[in-house]
PDB file of N, CA and C in Angstrom:
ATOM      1  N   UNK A   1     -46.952  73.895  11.418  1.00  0.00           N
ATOM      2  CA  UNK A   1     -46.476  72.574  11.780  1.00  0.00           C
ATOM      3  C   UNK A   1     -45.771  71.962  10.585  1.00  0.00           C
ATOM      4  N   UNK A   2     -44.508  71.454  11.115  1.00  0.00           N
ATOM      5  CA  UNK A   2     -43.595  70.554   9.709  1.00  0.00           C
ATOM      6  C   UNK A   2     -44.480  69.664   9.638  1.00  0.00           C
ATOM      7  N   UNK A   3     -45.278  69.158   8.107  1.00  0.00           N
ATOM      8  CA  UNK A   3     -45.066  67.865   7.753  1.00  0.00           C
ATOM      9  C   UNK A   3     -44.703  67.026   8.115  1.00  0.00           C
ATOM     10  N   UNK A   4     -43.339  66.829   8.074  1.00  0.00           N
ATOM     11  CA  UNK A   4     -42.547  65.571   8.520  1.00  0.00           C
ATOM     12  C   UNK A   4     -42.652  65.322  10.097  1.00  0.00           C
ATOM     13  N   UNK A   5     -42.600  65.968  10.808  1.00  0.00           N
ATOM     14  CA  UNK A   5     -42.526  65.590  12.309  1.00  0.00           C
ATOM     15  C   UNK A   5     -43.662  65.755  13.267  1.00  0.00           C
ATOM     16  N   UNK A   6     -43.276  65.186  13.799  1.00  0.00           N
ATOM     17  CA  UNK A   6     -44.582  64.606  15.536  1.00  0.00           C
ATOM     18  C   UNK A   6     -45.228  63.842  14.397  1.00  0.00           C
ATOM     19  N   UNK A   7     -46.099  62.271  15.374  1.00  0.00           N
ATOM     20  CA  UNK A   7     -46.693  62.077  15.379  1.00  0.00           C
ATOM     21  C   UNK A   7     -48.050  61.950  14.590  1.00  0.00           C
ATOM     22  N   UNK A   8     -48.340  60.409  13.993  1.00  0.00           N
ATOM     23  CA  UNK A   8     -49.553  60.492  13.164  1.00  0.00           C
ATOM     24  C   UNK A   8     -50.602  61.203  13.927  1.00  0.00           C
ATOM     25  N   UNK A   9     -50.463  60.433  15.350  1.00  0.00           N
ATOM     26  CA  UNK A   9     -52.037  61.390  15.938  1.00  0.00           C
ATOM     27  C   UNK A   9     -51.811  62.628  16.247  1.00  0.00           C
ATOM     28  N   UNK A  10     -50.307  63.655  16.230  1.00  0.00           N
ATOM     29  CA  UNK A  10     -50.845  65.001  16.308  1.00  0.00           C
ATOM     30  C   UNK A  10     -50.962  66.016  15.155  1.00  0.00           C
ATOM     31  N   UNK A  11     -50.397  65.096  13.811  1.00  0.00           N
ATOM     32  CA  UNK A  11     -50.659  65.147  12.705  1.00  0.00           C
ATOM     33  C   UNK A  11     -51.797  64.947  12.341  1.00  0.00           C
ATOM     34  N   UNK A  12     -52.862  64.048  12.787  1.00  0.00           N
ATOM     35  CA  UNK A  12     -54.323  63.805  12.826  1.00  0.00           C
ATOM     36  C   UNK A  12     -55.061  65.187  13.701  1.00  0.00           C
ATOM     37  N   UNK A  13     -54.520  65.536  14.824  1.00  0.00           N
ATOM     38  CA  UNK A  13     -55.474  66.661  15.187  1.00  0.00           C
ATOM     39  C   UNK A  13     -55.106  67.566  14.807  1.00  0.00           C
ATOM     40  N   UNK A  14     -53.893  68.181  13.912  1.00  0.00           N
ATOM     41  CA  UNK A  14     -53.833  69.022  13.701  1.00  0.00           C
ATOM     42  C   UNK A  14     -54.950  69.371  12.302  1.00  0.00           C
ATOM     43  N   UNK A  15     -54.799  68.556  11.399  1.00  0.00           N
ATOM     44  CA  UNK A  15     -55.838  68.441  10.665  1.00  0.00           C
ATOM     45  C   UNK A  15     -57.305  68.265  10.734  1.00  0.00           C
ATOM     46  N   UNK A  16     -57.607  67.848  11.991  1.00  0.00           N
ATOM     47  CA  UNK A  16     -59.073  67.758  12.113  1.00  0.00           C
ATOM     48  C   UNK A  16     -59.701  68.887  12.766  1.00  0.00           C
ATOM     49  N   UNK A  17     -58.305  70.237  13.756  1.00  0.00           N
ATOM     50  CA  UNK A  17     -58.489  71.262  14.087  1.00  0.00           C
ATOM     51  C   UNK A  17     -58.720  72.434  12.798  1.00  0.00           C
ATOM     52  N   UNK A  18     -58.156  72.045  12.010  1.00  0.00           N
ATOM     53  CA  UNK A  18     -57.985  72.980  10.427  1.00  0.00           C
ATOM     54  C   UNK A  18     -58.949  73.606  10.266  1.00  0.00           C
ATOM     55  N   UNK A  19     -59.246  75.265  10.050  1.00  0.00           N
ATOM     56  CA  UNK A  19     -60.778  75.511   9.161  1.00  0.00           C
ATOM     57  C   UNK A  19     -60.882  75.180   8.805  1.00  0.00           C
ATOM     58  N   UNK A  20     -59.976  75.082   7.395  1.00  0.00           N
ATOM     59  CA  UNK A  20     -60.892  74.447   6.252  1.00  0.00           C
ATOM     60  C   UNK A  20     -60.901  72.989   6.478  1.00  0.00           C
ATOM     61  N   UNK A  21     -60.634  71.887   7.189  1.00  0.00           N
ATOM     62  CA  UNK A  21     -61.449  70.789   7.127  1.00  0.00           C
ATOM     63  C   UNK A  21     -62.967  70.970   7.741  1.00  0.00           C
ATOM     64  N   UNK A  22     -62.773  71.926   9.197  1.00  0.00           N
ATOM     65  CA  UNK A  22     -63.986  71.831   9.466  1.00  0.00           C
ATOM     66  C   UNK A  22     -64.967  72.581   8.773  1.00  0.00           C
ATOM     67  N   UNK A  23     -64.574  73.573   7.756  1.00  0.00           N
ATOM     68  CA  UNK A  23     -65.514  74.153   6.821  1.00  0.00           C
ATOM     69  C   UNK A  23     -65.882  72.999   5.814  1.00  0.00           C
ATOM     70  N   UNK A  24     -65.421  72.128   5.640  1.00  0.00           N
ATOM     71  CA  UNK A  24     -65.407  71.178   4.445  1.00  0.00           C
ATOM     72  C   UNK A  24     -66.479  70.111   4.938  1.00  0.00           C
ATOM     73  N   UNK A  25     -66.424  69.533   6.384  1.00  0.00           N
ATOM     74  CA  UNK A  25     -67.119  69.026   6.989  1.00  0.00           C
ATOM     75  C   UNK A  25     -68.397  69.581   7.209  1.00  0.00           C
ATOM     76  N   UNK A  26     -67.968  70.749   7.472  1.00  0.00           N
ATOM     77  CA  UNK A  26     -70.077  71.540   7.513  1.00  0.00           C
ATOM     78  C   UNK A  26     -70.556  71.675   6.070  1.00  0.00           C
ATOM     79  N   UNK A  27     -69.860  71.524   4.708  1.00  0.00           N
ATOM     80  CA  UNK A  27     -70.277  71.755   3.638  1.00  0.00           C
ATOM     81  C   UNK A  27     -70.478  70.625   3.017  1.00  0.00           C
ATOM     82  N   UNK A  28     -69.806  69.260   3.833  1.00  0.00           N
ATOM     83  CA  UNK A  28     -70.705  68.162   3.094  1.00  0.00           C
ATOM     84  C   UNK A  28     -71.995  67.832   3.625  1.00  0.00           C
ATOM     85  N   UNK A  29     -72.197  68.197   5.054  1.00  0.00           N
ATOM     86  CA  UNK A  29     -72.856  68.203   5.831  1.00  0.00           C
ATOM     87  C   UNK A  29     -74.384  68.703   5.343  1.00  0.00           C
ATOM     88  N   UNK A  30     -74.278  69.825   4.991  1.00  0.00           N
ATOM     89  CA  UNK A  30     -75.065  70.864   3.939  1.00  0.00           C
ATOM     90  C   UNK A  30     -75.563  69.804   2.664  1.00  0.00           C
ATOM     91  N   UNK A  31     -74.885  69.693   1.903  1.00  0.00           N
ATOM     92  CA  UNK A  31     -75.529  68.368   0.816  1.00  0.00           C
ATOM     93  C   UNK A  31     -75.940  67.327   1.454  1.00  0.00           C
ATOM     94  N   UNK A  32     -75.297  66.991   1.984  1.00  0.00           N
ATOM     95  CA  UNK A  32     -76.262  65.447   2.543  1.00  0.00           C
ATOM     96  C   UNK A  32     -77.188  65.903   2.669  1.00  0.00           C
ATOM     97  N   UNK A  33     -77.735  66.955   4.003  1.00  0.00           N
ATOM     98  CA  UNK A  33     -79.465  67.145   3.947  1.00  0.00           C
ATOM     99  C   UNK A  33     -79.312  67.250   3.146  1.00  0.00           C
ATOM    100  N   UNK A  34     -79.149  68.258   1.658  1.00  0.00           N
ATOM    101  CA  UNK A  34     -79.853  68.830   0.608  1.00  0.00           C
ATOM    102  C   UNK A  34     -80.072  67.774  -0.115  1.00  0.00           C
ATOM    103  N   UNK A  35     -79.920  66.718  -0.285  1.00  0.00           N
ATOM    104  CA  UNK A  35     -79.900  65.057  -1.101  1.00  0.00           C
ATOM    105  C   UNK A  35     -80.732  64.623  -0.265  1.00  0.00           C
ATOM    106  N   UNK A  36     -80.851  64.799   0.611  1.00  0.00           N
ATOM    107  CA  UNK A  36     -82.086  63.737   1.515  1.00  0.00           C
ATOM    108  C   UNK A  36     -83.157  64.616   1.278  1.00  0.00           C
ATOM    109  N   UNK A  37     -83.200  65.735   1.223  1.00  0.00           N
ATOM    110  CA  UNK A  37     -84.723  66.766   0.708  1.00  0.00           C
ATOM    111  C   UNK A  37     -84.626  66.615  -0.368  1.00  0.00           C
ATOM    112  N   UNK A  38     -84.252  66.508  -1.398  1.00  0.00           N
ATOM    113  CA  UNK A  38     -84.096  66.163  -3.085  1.00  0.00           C
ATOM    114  C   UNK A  38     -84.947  64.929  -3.365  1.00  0.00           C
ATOM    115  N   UNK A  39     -84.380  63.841  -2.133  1.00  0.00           N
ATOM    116  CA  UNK A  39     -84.336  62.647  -2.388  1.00  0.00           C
ATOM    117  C   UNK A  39     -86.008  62.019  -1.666  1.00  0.00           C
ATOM    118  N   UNK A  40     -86.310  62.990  -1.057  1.00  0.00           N
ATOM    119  CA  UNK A  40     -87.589  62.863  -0.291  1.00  0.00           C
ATOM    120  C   UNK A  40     -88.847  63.492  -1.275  1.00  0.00           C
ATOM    121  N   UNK A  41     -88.661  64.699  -1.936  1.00  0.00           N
ATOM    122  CA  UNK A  41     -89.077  65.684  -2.528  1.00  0.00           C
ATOM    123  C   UNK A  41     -89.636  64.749  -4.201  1.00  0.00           C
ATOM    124  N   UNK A  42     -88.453  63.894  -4.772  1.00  0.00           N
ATOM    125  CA  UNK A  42     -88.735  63.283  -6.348  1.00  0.00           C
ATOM    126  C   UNK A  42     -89.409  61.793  -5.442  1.00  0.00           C
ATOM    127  N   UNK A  43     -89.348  61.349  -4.079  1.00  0.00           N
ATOM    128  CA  UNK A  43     -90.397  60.032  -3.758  1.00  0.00           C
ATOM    129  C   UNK A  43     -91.876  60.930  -3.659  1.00  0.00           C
ATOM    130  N   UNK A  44     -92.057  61.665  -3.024  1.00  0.00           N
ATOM    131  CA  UNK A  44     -93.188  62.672  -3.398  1.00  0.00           C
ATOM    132  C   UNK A  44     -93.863  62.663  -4.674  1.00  0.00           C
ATOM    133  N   UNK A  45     -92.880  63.354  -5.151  1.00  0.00           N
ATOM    134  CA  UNK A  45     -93.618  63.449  -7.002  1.00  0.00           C
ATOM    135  C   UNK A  45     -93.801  62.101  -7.782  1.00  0.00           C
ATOM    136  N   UNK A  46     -92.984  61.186  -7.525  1.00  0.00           N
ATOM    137  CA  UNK A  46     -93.491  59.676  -8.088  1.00  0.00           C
ATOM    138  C   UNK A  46     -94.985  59.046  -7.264  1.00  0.00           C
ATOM    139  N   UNK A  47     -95.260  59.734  -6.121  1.00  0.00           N
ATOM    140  CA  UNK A  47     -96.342  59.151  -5.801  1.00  0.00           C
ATOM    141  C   UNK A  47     -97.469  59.525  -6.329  1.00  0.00           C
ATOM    142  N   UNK A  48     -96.936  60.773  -6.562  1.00  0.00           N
ATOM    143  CA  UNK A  48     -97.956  62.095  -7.293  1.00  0.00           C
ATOM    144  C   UNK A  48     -98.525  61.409  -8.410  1.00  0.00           C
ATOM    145  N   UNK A  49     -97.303  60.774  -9.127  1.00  0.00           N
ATOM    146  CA  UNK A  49     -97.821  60.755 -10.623  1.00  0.00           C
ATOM    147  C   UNK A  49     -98.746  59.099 -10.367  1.00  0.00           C
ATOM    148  N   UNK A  50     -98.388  58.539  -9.535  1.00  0.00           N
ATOM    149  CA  UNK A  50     -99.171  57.423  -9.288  1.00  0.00           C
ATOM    150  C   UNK A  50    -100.611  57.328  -8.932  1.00  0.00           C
ATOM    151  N   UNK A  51    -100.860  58.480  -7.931  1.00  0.00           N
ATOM    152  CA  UNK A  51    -102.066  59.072  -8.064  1.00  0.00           C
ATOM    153  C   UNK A  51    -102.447  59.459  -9.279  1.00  0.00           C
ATOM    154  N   UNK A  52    -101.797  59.864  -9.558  1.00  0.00           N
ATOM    155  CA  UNK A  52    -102.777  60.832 -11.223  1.00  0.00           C
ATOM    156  C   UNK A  52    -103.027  59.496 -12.554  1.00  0.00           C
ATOM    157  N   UNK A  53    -102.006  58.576 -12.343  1.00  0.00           N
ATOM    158  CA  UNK A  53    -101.863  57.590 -13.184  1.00  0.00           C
ATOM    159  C   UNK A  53    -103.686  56.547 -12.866  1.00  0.00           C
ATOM    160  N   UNK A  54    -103.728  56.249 -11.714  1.00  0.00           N
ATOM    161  CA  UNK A  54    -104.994  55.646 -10.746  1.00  0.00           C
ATOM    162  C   UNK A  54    -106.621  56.078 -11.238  1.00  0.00           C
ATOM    163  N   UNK A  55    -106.120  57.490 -11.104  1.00  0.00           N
ATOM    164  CA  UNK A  55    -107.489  58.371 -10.948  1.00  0.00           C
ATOM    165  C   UNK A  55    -107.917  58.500 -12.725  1.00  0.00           C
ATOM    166  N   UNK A  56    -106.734  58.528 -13.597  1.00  0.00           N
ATOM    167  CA  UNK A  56    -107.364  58.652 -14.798  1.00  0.00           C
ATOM    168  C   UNK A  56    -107.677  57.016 -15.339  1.00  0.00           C
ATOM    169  N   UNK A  57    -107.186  56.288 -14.742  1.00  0.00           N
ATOM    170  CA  UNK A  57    -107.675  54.498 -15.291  1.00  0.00           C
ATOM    171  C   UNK A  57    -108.665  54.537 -14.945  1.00  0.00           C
ATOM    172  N   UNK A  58    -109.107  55.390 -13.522  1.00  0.00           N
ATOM    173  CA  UNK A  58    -110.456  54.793 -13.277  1.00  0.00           C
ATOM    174  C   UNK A  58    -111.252  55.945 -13.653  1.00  0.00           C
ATOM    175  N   UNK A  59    -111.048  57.083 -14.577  1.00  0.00           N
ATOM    176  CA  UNK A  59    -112.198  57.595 -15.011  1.00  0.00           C
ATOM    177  C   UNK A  59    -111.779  56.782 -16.457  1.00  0.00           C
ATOM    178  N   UNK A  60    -110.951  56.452 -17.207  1.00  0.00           N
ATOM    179  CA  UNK A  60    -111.233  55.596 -18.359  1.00  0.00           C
ATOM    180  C   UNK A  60    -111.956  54.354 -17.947  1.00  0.00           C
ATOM    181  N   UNK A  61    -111.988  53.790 -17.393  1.00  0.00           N
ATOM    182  CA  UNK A  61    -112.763  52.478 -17.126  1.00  0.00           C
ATOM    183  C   UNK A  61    -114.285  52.991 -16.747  1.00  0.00           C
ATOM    184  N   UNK A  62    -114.641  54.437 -16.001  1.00  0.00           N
ATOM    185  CA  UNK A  62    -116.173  54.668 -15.669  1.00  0.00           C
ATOM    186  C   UNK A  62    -116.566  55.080 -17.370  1.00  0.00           C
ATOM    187  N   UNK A  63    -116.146  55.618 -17.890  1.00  0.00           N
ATOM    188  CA  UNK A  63    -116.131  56.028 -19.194  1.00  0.00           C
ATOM    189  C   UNK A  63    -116.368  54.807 -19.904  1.00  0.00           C
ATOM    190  N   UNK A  64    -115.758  53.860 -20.070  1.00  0.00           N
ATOM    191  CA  UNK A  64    -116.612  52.558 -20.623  1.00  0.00           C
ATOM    192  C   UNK A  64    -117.621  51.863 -20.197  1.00  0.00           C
ATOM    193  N   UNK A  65    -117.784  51.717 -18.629  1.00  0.00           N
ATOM    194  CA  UNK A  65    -118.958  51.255 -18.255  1.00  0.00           C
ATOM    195  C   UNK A  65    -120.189  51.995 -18.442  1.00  0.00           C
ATOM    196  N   UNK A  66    -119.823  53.343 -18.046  1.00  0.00           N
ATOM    197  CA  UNK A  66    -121.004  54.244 -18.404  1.00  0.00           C
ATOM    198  C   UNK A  66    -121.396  54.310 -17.160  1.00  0.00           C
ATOM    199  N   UNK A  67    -120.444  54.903 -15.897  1.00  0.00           N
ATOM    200  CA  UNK A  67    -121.153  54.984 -14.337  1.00  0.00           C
ATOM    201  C   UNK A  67    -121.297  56.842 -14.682  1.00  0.00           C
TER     202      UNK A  67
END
């Protein structure tokens, strides 16, 4: 297809028919999940450490009372 001629919109489908857009589209597609499991995965481990942060205050604090 020329560049220059037909139409923005068949200039638009011709491009949205393209492999490689639609390869480009399944490959951002691909990161997004992989950022939302990344992004799910390090809220995980911050809770983790919040637990671990909890559990050792309160064996330092039984440790001073003497339970």
């Amino acid at each position: 297809m020329n560049e220059e001629s037909g139409s923005v919109a068949s200039k638009e489908a011709f491009a949205y028919s393209h492999d490689k857009y639609i390869e480009a589209c399944g490959k951002i597609k691909e990161y997004i999940q992989e950022e939302e499991y990344l992004k799910h995965m390090l809220d995980a481990a911050k809770i983790r450490i919040d637990i671990w942060k909890v559990n050792q205050y309160t064996l330092r604090t039984e440790m001073k009372v003497g339970i």
